[in-house]
N, C-alpha and C. Protein backbone atom coordinates (compact mmCIF):
# COMPACT_ATOMS: atom_id res chain seq x y z
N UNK A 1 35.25 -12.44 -39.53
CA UNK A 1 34.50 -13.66 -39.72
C UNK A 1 33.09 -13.29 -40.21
N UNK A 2 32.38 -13.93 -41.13
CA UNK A 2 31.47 -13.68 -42.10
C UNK A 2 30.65 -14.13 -41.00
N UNK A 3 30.28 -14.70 -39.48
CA UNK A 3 29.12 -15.00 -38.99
C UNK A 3 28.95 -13.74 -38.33
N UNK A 4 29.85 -13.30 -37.55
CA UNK A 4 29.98 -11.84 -36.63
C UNK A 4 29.39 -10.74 -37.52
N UNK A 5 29.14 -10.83 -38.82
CA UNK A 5 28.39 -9.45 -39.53
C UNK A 5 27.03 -10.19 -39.67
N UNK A 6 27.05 -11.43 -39.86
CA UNK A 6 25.43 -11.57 -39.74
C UNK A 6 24.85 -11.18 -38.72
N UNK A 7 25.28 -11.63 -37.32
CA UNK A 7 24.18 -11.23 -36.05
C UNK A 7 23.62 -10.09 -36.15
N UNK A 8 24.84 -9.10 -36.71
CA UNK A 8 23.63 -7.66 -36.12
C UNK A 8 22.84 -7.41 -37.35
N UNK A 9 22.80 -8.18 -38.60
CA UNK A 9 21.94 -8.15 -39.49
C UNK A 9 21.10 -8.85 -38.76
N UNK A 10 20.50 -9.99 -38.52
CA UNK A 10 19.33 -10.31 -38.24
C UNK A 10 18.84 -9.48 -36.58
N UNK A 11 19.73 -9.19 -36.25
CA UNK A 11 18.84 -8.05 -35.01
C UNK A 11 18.11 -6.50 -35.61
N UNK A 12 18.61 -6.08 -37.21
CA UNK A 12 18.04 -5.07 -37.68
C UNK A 12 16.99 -5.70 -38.21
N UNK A 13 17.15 -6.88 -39.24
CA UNK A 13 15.37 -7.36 -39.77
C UNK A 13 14.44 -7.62 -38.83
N UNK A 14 15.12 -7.94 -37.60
CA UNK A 14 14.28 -8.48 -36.70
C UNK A 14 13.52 -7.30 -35.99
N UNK A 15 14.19 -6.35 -35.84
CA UNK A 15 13.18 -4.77 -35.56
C UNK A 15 12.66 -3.91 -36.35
N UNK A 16 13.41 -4.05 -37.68
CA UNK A 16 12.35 -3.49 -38.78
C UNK A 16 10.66 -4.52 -38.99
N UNK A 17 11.21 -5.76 -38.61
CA UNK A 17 9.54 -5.89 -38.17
C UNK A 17 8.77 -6.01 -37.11
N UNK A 18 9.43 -5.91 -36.25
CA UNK A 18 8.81 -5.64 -34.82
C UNK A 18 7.98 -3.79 -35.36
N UNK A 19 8.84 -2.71 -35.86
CA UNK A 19 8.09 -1.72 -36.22
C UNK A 19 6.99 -2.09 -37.29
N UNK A 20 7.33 -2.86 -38.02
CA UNK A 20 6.20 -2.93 -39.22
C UNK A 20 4.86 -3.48 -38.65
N UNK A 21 5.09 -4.56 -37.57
CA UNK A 21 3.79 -4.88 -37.32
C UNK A 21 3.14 -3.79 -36.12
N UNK A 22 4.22 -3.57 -35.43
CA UNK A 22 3.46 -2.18 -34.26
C UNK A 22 2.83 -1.50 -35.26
N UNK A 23 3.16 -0.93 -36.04
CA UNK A 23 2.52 0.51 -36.89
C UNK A 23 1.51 -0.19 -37.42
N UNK A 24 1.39 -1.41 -38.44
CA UNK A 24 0.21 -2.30 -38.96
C UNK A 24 -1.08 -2.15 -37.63
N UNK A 25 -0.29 -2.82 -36.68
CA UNK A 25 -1.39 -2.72 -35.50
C UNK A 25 -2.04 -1.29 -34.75
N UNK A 26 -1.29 -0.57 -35.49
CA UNK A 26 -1.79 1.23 -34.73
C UNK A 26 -1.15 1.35 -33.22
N UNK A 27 0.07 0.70 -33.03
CA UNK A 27 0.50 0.42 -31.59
C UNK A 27 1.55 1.69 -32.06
N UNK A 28 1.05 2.20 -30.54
CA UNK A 28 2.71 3.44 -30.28
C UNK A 28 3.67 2.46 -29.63
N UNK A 29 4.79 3.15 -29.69
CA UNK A 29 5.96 2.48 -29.08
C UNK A 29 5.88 2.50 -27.37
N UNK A 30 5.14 3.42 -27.37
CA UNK A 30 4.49 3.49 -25.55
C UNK A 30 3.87 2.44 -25.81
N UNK A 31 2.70 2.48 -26.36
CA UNK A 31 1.99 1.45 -25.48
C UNK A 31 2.66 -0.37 -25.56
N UNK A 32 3.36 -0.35 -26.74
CA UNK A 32 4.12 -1.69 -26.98
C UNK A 32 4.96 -1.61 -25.63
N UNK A 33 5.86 -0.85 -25.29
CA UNK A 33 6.56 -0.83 -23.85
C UNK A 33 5.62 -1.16 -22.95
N UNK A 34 4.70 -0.87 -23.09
CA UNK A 34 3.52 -1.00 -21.73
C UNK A 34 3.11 -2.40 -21.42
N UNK A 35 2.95 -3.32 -22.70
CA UNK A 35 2.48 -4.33 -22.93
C UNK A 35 3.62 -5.51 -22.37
N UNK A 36 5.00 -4.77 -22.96
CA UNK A 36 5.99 -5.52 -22.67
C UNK A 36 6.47 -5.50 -21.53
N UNK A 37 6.47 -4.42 -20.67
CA UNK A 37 6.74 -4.04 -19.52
C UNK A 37 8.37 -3.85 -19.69
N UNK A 38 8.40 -2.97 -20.59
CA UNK A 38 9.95 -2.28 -21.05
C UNK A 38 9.57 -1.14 -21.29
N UNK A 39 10.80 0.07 -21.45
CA UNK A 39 10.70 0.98 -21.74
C UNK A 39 10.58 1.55 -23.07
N UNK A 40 9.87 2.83 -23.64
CA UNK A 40 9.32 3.26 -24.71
C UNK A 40 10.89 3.21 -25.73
N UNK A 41 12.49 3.80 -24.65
CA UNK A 41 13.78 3.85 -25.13
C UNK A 41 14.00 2.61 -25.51
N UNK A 42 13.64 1.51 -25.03
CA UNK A 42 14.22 0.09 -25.37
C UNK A 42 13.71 -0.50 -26.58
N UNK A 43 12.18 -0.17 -26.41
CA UNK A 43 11.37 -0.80 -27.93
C UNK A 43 11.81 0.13 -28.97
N UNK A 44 12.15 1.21 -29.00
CA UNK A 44 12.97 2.08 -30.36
C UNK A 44 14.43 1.76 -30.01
N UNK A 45 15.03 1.18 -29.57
CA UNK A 45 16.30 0.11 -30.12
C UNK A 45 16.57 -0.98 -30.18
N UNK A 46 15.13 -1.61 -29.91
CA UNK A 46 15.12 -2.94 -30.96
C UNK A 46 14.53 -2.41 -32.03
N UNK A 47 13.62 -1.48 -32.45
CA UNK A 47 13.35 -1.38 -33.80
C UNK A 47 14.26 -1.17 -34.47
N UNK A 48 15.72 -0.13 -34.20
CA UNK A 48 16.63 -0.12 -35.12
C UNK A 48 17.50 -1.09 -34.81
N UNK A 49 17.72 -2.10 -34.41
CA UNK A 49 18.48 -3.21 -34.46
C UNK A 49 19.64 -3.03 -33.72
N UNK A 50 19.26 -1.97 -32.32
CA UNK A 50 20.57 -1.50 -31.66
C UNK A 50 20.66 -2.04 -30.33
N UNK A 51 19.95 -2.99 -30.20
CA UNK A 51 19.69 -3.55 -28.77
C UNK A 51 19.67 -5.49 -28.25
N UNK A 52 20.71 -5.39 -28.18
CA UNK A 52 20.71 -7.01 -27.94
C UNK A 52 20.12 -7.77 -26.50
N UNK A 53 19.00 -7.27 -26.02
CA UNK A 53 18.72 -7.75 -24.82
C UNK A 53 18.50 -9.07 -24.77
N UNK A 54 19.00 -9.50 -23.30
CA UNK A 54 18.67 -10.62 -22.80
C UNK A 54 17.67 -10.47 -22.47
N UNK A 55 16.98 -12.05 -22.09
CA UNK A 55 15.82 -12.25 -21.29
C UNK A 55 15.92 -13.68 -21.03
N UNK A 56 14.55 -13.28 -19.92
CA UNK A 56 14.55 -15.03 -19.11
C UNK A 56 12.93 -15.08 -19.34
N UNK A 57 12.89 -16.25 -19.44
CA UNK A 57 11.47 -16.61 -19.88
C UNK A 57 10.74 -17.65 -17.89
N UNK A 58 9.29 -16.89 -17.78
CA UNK A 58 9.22 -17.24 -16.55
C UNK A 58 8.01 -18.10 -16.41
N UNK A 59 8.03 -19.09 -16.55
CA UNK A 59 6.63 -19.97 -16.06
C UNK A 59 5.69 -19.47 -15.10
């Protein structure tokens, strides 16, 4: 099914710019983990589009 190859396309554009703007901003992937309160391993697999995490958003 032609939708099942899109998702993990837009999870790779979506971390090729998560890296483009870290590096724009002079951010290491540490300190972006730091900020996020994730690990340095997790923010380099969303940059390559290898990481589908959930999340909960917390008031």
């Amino acid at each position: 099914m032609e939708n099942e190859r899109f998702v993990p396309d837009v999870f790779k554009v979506l971390g090729k710019n998560i890296k483009k703007i870290r590096m724009a901003e002079n951010v290491s992937q540490e300190q972006l983990a730091e900020k996020i309160n994730k690990s340095p391993h997790l923010v380099g697999l969303f940059e390559r589009g290898k990481c589908r995490h959930q999340y909960s958003h917390h008031n």
